[in-house]
Protein backbone atom coordinates (compact mmCIF):
# COMPACT_ATOMS: atom_id res chain seq x y z
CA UNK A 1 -43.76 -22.24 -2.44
CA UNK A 2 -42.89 -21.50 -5.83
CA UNK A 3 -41.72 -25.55 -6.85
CA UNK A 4 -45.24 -26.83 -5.51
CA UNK A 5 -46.99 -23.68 -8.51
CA UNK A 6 -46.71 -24.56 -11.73
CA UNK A 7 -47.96 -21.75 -13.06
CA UNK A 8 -45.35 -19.78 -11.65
CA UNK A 9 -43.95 -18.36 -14.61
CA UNK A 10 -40.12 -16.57 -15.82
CA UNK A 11 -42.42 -13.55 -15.95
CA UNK A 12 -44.08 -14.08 -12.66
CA UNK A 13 -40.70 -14.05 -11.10
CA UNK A 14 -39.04 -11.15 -12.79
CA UNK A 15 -42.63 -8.89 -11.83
CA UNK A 16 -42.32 -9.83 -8.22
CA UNK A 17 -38.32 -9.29 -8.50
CA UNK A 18 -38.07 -6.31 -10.02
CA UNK A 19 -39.51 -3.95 -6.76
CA UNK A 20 -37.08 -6.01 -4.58
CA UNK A 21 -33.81 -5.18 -6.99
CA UNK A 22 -35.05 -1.16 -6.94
CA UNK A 23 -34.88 -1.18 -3.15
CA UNK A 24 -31.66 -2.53 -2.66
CA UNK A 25 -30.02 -0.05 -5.59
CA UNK A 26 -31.77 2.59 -3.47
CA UNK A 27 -30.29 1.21 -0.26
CA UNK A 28 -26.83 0.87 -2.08
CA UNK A 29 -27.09 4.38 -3.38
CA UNK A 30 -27.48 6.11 -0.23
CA UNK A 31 -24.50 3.75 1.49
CA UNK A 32 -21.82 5.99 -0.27
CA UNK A 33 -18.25 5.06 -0.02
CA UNK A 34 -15.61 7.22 -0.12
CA UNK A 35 -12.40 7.07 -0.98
CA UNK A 36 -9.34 7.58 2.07
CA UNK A 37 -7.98 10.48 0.69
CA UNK A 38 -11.17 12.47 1.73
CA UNK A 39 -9.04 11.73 5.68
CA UNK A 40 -6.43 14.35 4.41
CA UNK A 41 -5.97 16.42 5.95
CA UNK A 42 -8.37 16.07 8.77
CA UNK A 43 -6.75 12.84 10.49
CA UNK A 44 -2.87 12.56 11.71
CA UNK A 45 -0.72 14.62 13.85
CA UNK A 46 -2.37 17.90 12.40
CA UNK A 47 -5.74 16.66 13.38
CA UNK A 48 -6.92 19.02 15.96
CA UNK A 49 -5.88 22.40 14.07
CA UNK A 50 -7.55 21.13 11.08
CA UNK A 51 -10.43 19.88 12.78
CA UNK A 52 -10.33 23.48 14.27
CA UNK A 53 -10.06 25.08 11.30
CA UNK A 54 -12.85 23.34 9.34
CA UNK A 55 -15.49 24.35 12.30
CA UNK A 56 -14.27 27.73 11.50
CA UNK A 57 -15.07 28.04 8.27
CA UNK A 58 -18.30 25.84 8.99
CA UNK A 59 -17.58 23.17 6.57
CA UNK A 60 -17.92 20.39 9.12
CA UNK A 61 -21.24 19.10 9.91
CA UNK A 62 -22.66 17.71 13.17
């Protein structure tokens, strides 16, 4: 599409890019990654009681 215009211009492009690179460092922004060590704790052979205790004190969410 854009080969066959030649009035399609450096500033054409970077207008019609622009919206498409805010979306995806929206979409990037919301897909959060955490590190492991957040696990401690709540994973291994102590699992359930601090599974247990986190519902307790509400700080797990569902």
């Amino acid at each position: 599409m854009w080969l066959n215009d030649d009035d399609f211009t450096t500033a054409d492009f970077q207008a019609m890019r622009a919206p498409i690179v805010k979306r995806m460092k929206e979409r990037q922004r919301q897909t959060v990654r955490r590190p492991v060590v957040v696990l401690k704790g709540i994973a291994g052979p102590e699992a359930e009681a601090n599974w247990k205790r986190l519902e307790e004190a509400g700080t797990t969410r569902a």
